[in-house]
N, C-alpha and C. Protein backbone atom coordinates (compact mmCIF):
# COMPACT_ATOMS: atom_id res chain seq x y z
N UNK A 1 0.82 -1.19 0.00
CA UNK A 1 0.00 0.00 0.00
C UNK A 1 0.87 1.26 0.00
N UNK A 2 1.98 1.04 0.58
CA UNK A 2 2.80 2.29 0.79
C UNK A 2 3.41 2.79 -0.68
N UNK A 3 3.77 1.48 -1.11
CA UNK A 3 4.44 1.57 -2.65
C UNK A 3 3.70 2.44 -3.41
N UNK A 4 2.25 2.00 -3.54
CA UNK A 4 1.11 2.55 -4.00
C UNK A 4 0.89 4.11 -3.79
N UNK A 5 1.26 4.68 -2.77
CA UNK A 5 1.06 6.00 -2.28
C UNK A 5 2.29 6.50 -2.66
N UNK A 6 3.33 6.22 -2.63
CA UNK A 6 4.79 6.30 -3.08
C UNK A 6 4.69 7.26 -4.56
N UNK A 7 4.23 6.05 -5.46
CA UNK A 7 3.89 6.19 -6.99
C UNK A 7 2.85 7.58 -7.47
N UNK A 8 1.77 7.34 -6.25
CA UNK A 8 0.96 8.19 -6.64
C UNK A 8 1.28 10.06 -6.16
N UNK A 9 2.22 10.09 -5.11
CA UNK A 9 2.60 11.10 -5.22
C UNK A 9 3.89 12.19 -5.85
N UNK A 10 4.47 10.48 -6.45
CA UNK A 10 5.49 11.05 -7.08
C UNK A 10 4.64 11.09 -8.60
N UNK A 11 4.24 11.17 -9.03
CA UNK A 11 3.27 10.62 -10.41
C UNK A 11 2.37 12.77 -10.21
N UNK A 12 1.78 12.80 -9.09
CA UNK A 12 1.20 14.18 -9.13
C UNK A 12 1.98 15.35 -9.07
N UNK A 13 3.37 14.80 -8.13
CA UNK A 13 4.61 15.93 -7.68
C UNK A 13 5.19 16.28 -9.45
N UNK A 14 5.59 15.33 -10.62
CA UNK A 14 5.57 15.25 -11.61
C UNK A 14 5.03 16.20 -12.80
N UNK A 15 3.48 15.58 -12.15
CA UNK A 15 2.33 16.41 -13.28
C UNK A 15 2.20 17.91 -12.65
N UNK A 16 2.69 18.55 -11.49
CA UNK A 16 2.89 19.54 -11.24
C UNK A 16 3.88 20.38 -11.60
N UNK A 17 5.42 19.81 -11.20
CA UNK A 17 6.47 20.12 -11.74
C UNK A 17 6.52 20.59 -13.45
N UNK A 18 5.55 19.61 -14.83
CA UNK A 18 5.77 19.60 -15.91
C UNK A 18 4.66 21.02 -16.15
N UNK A 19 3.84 21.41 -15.17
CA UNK A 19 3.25 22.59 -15.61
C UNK A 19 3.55 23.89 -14.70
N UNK A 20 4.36 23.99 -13.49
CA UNK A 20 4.93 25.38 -12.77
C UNK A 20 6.20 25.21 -13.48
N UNK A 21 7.22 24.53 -13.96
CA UNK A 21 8.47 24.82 -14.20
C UNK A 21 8.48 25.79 -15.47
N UNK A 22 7.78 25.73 -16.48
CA UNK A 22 7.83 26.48 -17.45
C UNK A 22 7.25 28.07 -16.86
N UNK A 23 6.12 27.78 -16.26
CA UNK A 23 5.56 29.17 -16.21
C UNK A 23 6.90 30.10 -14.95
N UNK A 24 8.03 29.34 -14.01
CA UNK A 24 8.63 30.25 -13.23
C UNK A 24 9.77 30.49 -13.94
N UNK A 25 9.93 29.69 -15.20
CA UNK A 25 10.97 30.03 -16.12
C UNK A 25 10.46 31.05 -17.08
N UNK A 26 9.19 31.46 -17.13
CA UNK A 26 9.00 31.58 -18.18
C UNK A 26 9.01 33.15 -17.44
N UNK A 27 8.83 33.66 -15.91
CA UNK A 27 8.81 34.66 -15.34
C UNK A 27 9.93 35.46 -15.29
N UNK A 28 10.85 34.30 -15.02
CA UNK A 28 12.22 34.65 -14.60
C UNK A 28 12.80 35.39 -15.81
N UNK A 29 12.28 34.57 -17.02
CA UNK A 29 12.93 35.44 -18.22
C UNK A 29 12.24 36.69 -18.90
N UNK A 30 11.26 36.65 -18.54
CA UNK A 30 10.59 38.34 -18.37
C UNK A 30 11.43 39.13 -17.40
N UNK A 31 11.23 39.16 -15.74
CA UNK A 31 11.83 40.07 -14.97
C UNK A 31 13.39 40.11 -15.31
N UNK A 32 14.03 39.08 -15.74
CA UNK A 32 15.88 39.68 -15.98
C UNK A 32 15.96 39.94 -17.27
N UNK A 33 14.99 39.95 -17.90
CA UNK A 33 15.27 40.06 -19.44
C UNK A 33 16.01 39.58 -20.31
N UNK A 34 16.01 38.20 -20.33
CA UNK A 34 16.91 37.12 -20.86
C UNK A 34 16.97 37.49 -22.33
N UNK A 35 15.31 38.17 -22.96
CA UNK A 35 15.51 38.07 -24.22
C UNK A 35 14.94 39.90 -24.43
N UNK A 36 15.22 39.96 -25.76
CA UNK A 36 14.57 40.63 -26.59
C UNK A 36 12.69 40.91 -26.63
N UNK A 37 11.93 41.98 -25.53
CA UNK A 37 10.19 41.02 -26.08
C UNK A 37 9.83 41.84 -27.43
N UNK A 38 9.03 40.72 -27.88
CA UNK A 38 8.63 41.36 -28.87
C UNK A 38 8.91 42.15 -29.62
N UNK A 39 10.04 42.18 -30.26
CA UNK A 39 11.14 43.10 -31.13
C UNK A 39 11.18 42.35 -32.42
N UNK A 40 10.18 42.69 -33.33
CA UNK A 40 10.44 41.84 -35.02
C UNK A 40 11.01 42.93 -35.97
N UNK A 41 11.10 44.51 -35.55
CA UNK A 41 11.15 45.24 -36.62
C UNK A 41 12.60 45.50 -36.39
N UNK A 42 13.40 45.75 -37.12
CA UNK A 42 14.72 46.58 -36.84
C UNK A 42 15.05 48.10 -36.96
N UNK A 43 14.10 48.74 -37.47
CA UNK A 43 13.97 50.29 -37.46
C UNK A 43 13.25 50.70 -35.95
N UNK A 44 13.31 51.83 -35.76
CA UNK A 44 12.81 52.18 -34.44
C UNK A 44 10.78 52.75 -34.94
N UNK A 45 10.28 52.75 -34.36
CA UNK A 45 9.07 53.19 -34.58
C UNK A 45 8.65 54.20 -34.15
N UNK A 46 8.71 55.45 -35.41
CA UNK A 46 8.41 56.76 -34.76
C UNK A 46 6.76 57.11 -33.75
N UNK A 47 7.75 57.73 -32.85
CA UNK A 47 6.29 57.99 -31.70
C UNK A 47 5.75 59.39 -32.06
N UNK A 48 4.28 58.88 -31.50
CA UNK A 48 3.50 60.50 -31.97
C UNK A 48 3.61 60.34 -33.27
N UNK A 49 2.26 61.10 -34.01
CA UNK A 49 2.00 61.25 -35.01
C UNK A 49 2.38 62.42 -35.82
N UNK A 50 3.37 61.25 -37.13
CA UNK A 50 3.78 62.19 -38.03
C UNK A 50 4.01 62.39 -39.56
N UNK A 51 3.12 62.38 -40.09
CA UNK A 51 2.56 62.32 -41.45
C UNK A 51 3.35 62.88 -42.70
N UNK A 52 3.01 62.75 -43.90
CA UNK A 52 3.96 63.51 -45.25
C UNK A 52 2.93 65.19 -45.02
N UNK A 53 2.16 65.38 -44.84
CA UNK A 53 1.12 66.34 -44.75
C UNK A 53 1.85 67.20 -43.97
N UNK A 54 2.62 66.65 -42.63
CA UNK A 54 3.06 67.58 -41.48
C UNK A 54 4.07 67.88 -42.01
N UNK A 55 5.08 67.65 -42.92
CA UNK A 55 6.39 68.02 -43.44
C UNK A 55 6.29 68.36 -44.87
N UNK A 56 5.06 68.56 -45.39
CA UNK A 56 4.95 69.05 -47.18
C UNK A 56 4.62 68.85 -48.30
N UNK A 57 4.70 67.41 -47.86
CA UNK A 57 4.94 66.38 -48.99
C UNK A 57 3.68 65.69 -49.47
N UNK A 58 3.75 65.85 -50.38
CA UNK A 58 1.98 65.44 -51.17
C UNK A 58 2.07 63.77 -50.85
N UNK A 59 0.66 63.39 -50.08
CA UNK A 59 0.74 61.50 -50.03
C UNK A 59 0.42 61.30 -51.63
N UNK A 60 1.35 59.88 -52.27
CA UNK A 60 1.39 59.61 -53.36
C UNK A 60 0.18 59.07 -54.53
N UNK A 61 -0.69 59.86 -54.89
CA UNK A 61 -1.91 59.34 -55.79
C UNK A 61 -1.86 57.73 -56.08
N UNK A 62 -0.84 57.57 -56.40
CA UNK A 62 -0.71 55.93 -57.21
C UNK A 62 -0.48 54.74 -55.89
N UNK A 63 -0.45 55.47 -53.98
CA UNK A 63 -0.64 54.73 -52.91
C UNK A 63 0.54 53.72 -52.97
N UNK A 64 1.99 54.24 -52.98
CA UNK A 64 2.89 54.04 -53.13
C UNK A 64 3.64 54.24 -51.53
N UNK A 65 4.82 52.96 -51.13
CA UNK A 65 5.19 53.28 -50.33
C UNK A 65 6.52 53.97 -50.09
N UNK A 66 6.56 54.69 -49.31
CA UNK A 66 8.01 55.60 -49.64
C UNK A 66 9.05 55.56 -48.52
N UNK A 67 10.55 55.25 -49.04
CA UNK A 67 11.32 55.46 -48.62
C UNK A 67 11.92 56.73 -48.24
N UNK A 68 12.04 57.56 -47.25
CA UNK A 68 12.20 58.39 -47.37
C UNK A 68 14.10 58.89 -46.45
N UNK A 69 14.72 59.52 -47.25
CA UNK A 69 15.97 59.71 -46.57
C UNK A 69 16.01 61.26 -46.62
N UNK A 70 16.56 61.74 -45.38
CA UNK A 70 16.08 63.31 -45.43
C UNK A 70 18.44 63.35 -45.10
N UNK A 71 18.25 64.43 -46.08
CA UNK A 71 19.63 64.23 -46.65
C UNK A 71 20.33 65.43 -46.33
N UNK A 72 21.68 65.19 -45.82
CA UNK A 72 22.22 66.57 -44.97
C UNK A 72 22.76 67.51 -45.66
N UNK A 73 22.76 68.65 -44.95
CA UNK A 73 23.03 69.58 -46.12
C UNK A 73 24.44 69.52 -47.13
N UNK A 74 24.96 69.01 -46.59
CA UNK A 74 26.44 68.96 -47.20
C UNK A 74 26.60 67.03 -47.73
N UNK A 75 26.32 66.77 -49.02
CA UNK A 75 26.21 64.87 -48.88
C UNK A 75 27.53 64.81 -49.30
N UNK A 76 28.11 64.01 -48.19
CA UNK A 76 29.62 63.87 -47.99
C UNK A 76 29.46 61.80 -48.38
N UNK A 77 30.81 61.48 -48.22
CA UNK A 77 30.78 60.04 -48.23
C UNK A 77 29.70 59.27 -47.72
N UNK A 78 29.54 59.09 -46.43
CA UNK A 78 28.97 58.80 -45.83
C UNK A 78 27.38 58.80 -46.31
N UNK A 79 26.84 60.00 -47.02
CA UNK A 79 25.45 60.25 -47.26
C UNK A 79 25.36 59.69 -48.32
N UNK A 80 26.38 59.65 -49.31
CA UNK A 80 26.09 58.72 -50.84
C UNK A 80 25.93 56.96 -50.35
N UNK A 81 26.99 56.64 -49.52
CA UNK A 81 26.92 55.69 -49.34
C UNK A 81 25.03 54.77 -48.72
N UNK A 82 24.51 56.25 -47.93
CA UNK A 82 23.49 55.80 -47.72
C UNK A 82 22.40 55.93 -48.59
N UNK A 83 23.15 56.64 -49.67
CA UNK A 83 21.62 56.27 -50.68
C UNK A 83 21.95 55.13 -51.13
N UNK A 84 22.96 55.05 -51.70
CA UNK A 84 23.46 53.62 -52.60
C UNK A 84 22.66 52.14 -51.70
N UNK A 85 22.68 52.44 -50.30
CA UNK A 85 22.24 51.47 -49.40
C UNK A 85 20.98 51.08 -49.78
N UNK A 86 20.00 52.50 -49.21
CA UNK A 86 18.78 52.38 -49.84
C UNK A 86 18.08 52.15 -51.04
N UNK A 87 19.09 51.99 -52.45
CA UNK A 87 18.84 51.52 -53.34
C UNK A 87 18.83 50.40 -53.85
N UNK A 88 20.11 49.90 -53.32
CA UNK A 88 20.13 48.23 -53.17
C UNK A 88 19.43 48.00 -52.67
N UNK A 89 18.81 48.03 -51.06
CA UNK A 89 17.60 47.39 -50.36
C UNK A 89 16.37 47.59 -51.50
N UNK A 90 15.94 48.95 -52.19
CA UNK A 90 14.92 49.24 -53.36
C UNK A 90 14.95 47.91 -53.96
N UNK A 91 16.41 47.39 -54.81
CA UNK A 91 16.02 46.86 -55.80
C UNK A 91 15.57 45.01 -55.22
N UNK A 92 16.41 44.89 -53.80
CA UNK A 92 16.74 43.73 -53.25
C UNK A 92 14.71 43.22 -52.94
N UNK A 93 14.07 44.36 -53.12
CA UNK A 93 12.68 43.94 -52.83
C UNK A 93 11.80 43.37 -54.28
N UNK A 94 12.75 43.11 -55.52
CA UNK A 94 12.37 42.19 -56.44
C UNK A 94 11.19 42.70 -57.19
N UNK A 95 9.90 41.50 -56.47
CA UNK A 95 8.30 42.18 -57.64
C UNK A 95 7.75 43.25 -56.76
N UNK A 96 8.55 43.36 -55.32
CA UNK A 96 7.62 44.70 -55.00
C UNK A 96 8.20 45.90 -55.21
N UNK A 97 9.36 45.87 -55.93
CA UNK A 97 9.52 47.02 -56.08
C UNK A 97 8.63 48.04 -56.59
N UNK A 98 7.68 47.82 -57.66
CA UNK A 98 6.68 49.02 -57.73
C UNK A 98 5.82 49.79 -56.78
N UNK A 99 5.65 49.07 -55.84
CA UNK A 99 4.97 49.31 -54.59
C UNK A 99 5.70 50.68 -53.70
N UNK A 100 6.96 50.53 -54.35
CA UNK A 100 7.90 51.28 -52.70
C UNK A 100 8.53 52.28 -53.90
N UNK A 101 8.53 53.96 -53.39
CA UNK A 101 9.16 54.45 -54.11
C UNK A 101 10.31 55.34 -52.92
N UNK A 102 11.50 55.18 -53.34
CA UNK A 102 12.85 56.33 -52.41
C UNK A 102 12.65 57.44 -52.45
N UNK A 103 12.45 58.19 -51.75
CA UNK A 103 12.38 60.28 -51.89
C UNK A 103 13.79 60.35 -50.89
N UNK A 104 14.83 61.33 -51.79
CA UNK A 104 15.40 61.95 -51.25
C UNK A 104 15.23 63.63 -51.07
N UNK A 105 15.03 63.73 -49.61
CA UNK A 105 14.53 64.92 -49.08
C UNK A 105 15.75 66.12 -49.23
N UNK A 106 16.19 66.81 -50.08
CA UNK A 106 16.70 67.95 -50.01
C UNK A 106 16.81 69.38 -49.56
N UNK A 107 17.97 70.03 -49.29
CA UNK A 107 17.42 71.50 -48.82
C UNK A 107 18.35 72.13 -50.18
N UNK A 108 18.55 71.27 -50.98
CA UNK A 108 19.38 72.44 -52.17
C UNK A 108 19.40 70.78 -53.62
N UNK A 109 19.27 71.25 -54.94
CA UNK A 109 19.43 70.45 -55.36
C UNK A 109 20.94 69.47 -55.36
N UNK A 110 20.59 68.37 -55.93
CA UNK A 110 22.09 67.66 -55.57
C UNK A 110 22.94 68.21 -57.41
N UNK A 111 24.34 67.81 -56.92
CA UNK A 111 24.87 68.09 -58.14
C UNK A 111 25.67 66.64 -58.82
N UNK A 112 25.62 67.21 -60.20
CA UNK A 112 26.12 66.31 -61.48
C UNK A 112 26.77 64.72 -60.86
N UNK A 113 27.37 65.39 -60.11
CA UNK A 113 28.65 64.22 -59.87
C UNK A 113 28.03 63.26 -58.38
N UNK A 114 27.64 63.50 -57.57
CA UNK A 114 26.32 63.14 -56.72
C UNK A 114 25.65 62.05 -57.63
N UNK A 115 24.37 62.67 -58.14
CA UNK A 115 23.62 62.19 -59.00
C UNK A 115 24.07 61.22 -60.17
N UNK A 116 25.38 61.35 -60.47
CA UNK A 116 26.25 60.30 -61.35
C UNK A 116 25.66 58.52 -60.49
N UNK A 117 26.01 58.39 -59.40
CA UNK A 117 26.36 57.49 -59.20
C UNK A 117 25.08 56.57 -58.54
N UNK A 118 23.86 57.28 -58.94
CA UNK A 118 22.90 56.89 -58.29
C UNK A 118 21.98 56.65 -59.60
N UNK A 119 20.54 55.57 -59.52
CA UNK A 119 19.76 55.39 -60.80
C UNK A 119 18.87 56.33 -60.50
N UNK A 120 18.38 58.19 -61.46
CA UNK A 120 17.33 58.49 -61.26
C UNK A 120 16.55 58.06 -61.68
N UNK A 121 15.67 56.77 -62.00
CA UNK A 121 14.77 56.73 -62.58
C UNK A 121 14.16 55.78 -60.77
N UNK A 122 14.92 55.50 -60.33
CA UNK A 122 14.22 54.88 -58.75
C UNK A 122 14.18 56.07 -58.24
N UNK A 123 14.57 56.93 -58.04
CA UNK A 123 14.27 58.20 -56.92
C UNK A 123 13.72 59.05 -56.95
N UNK A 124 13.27 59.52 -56.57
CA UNK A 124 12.54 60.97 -56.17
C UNK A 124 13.30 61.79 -55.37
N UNK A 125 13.68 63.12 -55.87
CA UNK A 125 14.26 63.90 -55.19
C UNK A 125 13.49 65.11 -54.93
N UNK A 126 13.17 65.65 -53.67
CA UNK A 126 12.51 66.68 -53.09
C UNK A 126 13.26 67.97 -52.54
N UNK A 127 12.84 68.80 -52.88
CA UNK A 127 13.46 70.11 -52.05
C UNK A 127 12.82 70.46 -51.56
N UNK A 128 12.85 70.80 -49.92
CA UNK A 128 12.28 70.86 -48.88
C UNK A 128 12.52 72.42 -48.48
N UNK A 129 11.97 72.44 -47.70
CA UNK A 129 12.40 73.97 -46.59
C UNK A 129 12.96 73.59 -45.94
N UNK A 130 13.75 74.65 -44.86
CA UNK A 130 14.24 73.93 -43.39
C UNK A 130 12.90 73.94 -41.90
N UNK A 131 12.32 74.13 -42.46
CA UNK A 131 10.80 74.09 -41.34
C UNK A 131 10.53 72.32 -41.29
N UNK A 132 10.23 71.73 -42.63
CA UNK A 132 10.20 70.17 -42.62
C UNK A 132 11.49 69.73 -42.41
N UNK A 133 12.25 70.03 -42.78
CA UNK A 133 13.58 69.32 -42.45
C UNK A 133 13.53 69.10 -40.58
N UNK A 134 13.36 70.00 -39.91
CA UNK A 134 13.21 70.15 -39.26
C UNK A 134 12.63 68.85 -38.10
N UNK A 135 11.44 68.84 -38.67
CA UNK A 135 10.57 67.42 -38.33
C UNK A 135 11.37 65.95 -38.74
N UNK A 136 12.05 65.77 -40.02
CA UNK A 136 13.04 64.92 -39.93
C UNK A 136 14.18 65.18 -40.30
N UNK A 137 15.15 65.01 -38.86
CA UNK A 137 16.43 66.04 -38.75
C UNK A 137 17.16 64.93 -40.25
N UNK A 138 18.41 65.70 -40.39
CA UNK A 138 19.13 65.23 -41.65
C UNK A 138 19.81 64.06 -41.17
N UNK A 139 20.54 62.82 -42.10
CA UNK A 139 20.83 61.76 -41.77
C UNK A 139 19.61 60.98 -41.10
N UNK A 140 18.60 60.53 -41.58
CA UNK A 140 17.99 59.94 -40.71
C UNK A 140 16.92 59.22 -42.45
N UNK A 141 16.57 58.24 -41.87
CA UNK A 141 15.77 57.71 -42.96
C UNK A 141 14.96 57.16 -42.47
N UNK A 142 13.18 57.38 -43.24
CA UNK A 142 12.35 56.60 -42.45
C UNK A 142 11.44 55.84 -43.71
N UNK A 143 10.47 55.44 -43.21
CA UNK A 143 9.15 54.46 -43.75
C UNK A 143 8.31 55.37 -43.89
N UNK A 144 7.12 55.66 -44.97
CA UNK A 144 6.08 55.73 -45.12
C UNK A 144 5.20 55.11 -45.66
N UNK A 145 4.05 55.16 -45.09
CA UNK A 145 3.12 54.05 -45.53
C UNK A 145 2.25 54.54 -46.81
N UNK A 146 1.46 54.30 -47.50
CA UNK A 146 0.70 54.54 -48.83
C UNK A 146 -0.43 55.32 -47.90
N UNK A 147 -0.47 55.57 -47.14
CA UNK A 147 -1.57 56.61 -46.74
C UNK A 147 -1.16 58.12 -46.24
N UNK A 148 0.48 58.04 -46.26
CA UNK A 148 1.21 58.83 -45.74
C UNK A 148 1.61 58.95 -44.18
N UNK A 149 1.42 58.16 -43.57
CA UNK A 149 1.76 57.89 -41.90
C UNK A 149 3.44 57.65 -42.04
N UNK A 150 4.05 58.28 -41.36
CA UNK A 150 5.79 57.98 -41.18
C UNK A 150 5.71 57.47 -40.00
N UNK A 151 6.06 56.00 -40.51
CA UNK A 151 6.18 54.52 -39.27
C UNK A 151 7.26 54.46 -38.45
N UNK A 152 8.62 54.00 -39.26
CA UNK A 152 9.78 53.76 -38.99
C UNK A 152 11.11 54.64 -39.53
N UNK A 153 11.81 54.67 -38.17
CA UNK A 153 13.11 55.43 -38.55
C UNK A 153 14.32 54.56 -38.60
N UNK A 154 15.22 54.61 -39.01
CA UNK A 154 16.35 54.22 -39.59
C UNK A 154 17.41 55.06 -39.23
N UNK A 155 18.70 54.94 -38.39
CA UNK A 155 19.99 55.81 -38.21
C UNK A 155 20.51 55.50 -39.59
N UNK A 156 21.11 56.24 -39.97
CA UNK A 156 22.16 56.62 -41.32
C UNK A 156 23.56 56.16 -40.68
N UNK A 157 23.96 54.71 -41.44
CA UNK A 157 25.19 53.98 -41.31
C UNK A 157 26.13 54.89 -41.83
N UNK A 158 27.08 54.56 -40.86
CA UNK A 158 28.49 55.63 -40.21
C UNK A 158 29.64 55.74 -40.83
N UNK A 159 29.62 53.91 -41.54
CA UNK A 159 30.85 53.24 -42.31
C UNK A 159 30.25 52.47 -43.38
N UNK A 160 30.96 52.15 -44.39
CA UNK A 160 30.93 51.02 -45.07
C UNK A 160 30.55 49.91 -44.64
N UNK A 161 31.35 49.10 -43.44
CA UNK A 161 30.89 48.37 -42.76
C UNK A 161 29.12 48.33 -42.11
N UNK A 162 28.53 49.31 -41.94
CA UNK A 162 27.35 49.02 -41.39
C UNK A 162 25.92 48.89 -42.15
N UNK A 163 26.81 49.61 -43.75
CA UNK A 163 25.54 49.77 -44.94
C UNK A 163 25.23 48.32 -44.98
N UNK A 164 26.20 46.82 -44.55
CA UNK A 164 24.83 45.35 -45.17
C UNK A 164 23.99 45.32 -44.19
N UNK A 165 24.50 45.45 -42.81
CA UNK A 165 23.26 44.91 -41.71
C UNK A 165 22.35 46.23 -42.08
N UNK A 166 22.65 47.12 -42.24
CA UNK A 166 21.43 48.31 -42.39
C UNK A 166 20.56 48.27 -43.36
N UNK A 167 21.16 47.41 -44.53
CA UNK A 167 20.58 46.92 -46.12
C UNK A 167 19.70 45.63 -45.64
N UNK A 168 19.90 44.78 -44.83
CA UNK A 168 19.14 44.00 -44.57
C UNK A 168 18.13 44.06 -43.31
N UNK A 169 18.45 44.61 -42.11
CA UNK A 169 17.32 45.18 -41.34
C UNK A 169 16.55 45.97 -42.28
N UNK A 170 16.40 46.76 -43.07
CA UNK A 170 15.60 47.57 -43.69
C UNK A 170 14.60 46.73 -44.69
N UNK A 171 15.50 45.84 -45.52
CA UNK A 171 14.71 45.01 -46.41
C UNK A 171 14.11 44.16 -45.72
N UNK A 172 14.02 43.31 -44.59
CA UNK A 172 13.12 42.29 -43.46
C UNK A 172 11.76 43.56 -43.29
N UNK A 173 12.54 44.86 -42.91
CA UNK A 173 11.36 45.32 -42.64
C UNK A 173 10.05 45.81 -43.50
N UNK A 174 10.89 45.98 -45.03
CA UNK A 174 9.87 46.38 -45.92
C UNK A 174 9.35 45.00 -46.15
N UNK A 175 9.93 43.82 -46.50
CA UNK A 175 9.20 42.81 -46.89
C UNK A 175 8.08 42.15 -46.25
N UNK A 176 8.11 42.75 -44.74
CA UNK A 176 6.74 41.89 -43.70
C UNK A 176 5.69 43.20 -43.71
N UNK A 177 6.07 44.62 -44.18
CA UNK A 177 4.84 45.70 -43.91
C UNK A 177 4.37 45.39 -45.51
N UNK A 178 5.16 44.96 -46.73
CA UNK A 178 4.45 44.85 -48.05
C UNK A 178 3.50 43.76 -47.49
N UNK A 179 3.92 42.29 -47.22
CA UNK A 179 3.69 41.14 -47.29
C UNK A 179 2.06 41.09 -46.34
N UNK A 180 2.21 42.77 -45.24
CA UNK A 180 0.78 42.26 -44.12
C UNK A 180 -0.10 43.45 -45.00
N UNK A 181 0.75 44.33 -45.98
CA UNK A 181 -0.19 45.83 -46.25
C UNK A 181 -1.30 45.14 -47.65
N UNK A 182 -2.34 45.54 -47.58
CA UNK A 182 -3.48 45.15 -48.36
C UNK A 182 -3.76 46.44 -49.82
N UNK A 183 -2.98 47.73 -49.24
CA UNK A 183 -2.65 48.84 -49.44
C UNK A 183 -1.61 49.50 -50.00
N UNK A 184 -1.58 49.57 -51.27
CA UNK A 184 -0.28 49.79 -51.62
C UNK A 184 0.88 49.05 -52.62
């Protein structure tokens, strides 16, 4: 009989253990923050609402999504390099590319030798005031959606080195907002 009681409480101590062990593991790695929560995007997600409307910019008739890089006044190495980035990610998005169009945000047009090394027929180049510039400071690149909502921001890679991970966080991110947008 004892055996019997033996079994049966090691048998419940068991079926207890197989359902609290996960949930105090599963606590523990919330309060120390073992992981990452809920982090799928790699751009940051602009807070507060801030639209193409609030900075100038006509939302696109044809419900197009836009890349947008707001470009410093002086485009030194560093700033070509980040268009070139954003163009590769453009083209790296295949059949959606029609969907997504690049605006580079200007406060002066770009010149000959600039513009050499880039395809205008992907870009859009804008000349801005410094009032919108303003709203998105220079070096900085974000997301807009086909309704004109500016989602996601993007830091402007520093080196050579940082334009692939920045080419590919960017392209993960356009490919899951095309892949969920119904729009665009």
């Amino acid at each position: 009989m004892t055996n019997e009681k033996t079994k049966s409480r090691r048998s419940l101590i068991l079926l207890l253990s197989v359902f609290i062990i996960p949930v105090v593991l599963a606590k523990l790695a919330l309060t120390n923050q073992w992981f990452n929560e809920g982090v799928t995007n790699q751009g940051t997600l602009v807070e507060g609402e801030l639209t193409l409307a609030n900075i100038g910019i006509a939302v696109p008739e044809n419900k197009q999504w836009l890349v947008i890089y707001s470009v410093p006044e002086n485009c030194d190495d560093k700033c070509i390099q980040a268009l070139k980035g954003i163009e590769n990610t453009y083209l790296a998005l295949g059949r959606e590319t029609p969907r997504v169009t690049p605006v580079a945000l200007t406060r002066s047009p770009f010149n000959a030798e600039q513009l050499q090394s880039l395809d205008n027929n992907h870009w859009q180049f804008k000349t801005t005031n410094a009032e919108a510039l303003k709203q998105l400071p220079p070096g900085q690149i974000y997301v807009s959606d086909p309704l004109g909502n500016i989602m996601l921001n993007y830091q402007q890679p520093q080196n050579a080195e940082e334009i692939p991970a920045f080419g590919r966080g960017m392209l993960s991110d356009m490919k899951k907002l095309l892949k969920y947008s119904r729009i665009g």
